[in-house]
PDB file of N, CA and C in Angstrom:
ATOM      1  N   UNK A   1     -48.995 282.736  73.914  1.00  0.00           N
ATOM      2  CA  UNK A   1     -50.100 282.025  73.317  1.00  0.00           C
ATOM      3  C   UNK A   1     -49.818 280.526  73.373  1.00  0.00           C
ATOM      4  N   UNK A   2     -50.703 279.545  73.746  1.00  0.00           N
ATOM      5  CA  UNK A   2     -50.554 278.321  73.679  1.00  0.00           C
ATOM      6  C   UNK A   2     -51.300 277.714  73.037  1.00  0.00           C
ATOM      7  N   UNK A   3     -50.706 276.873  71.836  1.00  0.00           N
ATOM      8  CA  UNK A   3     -50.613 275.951  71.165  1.00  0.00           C
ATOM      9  C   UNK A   3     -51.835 274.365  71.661  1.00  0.00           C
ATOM     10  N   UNK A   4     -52.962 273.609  70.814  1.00  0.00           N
ATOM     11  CA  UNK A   4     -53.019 272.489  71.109  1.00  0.00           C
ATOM     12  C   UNK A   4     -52.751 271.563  70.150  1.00  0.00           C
ATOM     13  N   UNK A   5     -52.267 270.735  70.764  1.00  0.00           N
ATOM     14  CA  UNK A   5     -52.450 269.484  69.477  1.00  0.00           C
ATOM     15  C   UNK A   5     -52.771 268.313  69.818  1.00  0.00           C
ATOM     16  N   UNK A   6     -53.582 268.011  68.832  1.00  0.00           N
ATOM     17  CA  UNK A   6     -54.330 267.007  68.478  1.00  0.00           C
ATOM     18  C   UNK A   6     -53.531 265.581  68.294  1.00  0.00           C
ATOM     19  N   UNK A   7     -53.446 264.460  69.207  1.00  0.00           N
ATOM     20  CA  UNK A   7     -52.378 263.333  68.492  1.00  0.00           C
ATOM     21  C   UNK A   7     -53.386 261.852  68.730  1.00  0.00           C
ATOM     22  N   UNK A   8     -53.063 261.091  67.854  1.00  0.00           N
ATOM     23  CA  UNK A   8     -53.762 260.234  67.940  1.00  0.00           C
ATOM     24  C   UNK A   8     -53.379 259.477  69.180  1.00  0.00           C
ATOM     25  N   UNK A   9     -53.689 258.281  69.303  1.00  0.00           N
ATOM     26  CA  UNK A   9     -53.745 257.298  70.830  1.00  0.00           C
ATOM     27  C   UNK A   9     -52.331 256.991  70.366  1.00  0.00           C
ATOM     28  N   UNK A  10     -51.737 256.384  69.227  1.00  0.00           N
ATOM     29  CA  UNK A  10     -50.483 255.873  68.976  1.00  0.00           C
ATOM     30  C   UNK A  10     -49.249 256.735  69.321  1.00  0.00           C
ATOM     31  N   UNK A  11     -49.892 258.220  68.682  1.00  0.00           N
ATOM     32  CA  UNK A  11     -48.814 259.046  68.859  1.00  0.00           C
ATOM     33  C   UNK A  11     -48.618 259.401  70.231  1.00  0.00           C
ATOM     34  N   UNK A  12     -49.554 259.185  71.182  1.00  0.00           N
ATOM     35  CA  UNK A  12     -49.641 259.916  72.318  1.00  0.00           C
ATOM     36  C   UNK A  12     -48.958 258.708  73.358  1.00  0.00           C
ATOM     37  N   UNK A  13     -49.189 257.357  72.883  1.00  0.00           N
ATOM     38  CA  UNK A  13     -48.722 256.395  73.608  1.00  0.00           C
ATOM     39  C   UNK A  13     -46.886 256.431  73.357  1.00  0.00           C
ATOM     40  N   UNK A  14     -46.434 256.798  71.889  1.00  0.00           N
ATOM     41  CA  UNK A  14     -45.125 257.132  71.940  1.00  0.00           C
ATOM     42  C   UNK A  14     -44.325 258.102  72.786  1.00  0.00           C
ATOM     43  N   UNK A  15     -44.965 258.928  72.834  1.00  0.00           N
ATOM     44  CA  UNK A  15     -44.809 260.198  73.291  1.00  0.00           C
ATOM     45  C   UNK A  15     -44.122 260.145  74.808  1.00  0.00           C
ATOM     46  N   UNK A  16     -45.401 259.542  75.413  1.00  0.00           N
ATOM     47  CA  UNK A  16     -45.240 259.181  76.917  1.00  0.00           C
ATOM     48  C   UNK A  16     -44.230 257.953  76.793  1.00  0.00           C
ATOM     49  N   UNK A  17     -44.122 256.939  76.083  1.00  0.00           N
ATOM     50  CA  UNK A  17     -42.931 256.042  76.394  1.00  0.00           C
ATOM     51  C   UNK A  17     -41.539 256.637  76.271  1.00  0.00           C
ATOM     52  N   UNK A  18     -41.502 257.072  75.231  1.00  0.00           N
ATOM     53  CA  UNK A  18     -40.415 258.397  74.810  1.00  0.00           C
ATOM     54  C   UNK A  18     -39.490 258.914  76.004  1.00  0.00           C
ATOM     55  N   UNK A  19     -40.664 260.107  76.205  1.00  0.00           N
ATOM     56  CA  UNK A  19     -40.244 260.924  77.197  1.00  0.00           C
ATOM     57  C   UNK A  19     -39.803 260.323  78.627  1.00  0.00           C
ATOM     58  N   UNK A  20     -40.805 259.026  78.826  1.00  0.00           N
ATOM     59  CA  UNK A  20     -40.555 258.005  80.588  1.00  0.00           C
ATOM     60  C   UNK A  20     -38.671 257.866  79.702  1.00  0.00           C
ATOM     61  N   UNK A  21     -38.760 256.956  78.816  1.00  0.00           N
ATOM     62  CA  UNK A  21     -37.425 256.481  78.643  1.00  0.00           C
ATOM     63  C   UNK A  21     -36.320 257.840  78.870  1.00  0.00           C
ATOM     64  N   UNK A  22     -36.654 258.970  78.460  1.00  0.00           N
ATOM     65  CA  UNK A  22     -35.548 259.597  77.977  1.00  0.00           C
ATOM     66  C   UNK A  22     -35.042 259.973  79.566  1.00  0.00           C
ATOM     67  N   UNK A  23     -35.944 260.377  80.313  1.00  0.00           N
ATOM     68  CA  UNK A  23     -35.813 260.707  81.462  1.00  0.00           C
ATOM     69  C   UNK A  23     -35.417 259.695  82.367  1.00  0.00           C
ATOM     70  N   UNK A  24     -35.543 259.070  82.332  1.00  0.00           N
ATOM     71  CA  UNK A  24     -35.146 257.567  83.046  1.00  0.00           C
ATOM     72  C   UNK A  24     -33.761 257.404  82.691  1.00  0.00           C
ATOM     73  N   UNK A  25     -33.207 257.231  81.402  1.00  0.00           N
ATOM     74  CA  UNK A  25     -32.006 256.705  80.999  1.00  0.00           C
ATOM     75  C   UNK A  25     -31.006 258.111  80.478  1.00  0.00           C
ATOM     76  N   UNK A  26     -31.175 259.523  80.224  1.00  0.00           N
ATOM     77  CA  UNK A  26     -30.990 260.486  79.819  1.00  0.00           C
ATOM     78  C   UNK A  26     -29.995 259.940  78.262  1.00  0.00           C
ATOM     79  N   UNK A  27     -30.502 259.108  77.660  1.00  0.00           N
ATOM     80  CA  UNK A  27     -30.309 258.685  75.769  1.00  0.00           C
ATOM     81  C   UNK A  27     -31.101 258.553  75.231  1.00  0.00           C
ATOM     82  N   UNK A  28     -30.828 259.183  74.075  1.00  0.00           N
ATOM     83  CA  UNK A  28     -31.838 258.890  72.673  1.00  0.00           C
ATOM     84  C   UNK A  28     -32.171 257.892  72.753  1.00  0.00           C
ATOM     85  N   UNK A  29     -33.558 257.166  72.429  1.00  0.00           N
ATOM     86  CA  UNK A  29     -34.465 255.958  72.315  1.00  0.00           C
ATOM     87  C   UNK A  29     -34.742 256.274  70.884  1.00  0.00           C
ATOM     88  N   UNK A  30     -33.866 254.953  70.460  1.00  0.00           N
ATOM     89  CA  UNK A  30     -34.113 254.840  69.286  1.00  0.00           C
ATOM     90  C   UNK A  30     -35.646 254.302  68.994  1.00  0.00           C
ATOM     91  N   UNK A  31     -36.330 254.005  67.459  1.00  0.00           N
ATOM     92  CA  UNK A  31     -37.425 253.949  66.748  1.00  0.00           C
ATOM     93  C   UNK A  31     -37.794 251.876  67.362  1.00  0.00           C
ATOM     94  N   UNK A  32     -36.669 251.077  67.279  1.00  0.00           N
ATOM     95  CA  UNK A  32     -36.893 249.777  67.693  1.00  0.00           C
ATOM     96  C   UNK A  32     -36.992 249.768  69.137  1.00  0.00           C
ATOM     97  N   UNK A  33     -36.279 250.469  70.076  1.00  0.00           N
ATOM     98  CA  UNK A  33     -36.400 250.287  71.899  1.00  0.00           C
ATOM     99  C   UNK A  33     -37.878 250.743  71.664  1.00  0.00           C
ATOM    100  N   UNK A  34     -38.478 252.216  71.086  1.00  0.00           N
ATOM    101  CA  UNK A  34     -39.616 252.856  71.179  1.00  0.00           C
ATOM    102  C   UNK A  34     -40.996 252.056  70.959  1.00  0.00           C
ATOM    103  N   UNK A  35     -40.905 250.994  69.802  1.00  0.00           N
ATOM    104  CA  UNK A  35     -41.434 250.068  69.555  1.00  0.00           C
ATOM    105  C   UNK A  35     -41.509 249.039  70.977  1.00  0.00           C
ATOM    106  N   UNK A  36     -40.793 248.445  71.125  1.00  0.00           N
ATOM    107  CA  UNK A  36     -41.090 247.155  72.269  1.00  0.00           C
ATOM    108  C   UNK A  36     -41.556 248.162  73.449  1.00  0.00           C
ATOM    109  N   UNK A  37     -40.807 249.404  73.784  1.00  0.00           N
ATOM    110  CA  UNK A  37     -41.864 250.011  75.331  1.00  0.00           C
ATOM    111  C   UNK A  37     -42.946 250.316  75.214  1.00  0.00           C
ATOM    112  N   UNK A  38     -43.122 250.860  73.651  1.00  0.00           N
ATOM    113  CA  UNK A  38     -44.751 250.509  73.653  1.00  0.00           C
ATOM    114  C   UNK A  38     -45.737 249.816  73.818  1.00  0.00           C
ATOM    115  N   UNK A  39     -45.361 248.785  73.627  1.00  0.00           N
ATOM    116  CA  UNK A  39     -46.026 247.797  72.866  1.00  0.00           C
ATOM    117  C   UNK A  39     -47.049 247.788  72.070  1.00  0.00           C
ATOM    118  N   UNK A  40     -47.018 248.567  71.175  1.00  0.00           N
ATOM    119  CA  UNK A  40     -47.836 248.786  70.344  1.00  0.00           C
ATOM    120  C   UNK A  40     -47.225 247.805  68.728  1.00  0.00           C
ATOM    121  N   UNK A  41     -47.971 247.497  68.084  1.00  0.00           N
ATOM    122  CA  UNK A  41     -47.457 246.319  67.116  1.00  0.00           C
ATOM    123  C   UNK A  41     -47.525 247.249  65.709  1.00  0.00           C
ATOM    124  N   UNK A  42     -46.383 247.926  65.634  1.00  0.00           N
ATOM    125  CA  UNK A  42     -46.284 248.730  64.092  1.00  0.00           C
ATOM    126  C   UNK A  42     -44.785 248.532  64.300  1.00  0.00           C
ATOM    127  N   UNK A  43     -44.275 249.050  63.124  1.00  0.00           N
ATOM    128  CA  UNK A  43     -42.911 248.373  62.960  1.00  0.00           C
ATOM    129  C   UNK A  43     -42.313 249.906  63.296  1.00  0.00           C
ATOM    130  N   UNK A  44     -40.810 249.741  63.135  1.00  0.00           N
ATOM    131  CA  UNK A  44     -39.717 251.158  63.526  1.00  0.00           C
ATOM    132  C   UNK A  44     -40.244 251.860  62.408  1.00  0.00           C
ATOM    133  N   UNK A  45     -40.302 251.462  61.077  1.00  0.00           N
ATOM    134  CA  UNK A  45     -40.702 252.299  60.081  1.00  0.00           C
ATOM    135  C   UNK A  45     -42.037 253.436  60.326  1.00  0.00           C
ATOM    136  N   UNK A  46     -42.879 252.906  61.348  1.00  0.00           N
ATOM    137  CA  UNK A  46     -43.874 253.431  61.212  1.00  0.00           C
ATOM    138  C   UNK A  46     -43.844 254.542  62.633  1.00  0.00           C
ATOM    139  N   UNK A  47     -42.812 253.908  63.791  1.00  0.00           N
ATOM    140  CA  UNK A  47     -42.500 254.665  64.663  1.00  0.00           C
ATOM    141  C   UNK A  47     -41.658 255.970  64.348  1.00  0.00           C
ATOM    142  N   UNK A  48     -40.823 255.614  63.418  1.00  0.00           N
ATOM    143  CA  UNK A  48     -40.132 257.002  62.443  1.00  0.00           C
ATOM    144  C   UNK A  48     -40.884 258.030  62.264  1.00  0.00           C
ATOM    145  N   UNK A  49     -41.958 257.305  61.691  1.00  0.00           N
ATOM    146  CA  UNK A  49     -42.857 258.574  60.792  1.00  0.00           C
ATOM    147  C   UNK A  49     -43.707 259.043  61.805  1.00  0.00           C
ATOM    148  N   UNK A  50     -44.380 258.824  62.597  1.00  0.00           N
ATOM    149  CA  UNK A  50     -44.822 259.317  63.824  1.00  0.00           C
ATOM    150  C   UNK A  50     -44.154 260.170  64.660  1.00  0.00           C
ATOM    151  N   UNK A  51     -43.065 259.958  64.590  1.00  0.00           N
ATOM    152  CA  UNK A  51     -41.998 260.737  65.775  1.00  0.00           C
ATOM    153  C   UNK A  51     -41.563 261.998  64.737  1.00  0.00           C
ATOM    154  N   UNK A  52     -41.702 261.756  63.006  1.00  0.00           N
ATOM    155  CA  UNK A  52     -41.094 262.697  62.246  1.00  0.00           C
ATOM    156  C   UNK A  52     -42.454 263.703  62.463  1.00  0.00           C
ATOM    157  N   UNK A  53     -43.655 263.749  62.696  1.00  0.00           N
ATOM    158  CA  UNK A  53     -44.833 264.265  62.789  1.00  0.00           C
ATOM    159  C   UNK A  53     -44.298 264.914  63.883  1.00  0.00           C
ATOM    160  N   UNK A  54     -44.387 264.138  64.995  1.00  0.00           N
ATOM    161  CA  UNK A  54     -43.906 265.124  66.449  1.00  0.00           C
ATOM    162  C   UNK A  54     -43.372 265.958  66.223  1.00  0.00           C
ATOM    163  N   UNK A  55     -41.915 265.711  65.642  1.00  0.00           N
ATOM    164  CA  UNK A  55     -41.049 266.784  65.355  1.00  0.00           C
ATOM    165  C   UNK A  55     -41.343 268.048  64.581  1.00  0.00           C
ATOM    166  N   UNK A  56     -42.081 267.347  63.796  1.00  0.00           N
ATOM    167  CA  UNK A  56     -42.442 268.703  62.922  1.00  0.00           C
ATOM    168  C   UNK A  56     -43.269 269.732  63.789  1.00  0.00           C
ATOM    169  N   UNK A  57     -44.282 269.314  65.064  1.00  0.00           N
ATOM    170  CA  UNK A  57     -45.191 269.917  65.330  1.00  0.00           C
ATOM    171  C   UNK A  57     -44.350 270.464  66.573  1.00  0.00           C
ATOM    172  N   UNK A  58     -43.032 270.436  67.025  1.00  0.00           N
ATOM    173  CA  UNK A  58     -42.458 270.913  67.430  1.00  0.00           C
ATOM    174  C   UNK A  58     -42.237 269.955  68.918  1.00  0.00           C
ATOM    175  N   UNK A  59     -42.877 269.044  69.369  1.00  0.00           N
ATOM    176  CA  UNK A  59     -43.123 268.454  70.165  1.00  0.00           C
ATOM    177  C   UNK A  59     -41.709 267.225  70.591  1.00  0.00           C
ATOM    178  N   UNK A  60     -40.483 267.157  69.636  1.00  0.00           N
ATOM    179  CA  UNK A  60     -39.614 265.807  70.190  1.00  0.00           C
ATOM    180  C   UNK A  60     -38.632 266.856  68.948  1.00  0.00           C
ATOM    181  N   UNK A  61     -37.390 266.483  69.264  1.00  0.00           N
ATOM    182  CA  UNK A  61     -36.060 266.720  68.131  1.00  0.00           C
ATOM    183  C   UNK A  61     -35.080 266.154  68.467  1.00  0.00           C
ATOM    184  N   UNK A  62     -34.502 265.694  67.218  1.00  0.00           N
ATOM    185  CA  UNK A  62     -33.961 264.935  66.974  1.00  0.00           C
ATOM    186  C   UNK A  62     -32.497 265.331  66.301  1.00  0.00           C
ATOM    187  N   UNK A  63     -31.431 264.679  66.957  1.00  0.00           N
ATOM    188  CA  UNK A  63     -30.272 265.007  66.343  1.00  0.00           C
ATOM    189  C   UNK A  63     -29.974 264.899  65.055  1.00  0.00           C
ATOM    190  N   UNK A  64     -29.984 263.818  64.109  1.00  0.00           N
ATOM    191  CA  UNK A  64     -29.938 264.019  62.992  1.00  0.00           C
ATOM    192  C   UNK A  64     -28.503 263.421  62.678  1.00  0.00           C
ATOM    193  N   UNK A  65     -27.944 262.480  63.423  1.00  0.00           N
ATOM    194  CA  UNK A  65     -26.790 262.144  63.372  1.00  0.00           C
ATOM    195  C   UNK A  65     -26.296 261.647  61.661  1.00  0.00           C
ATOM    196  N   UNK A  66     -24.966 261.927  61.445  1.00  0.00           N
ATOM    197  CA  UNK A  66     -25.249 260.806  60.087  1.00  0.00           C
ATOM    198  C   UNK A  66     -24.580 259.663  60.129  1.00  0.00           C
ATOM    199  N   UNK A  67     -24.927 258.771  59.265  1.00  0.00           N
ATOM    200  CA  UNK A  67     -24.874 257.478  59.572  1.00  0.00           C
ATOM    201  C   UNK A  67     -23.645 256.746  59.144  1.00  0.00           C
ATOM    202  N   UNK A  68     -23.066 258.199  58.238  1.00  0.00           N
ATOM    203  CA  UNK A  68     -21.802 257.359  57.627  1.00  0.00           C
ATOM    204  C   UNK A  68     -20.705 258.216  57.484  1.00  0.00           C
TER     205      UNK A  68
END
């Protein structure tokens, strides 16, 4: 069964920068690189929460490294 989803222009513009980067460079792209290849003008904070949406919808995952 296949799945659609619905993403807005922002999410969909991440998505595709995302994925060009990941494949291109085979490393995590962080929330600030994701920001400037976009160029879309929202801050990392807001690229977080967008990408935390993806994830949830099963669409991007994320390691989860910790920070300390």
């Amino acid at each position: 069964m296949s799945e659609k989803y619905e993403l807005d222009e922002r999410a969909q513009v991440l998505l595709r920068e995302l994925i060009n980067s990941y494949t291109r460079d085979a490393q995590p792209v962080g929330s600030k690189n994701l920001a400037e290849l976009s160029g879309l003008d929202v801050s990392s904070a807001t690229i977080r929460n967008i990408m935390a949406k993806l994830e949830d919808m099963g669409l991007v995952n994320s390691p989860h490294t910790s920070a300390g």
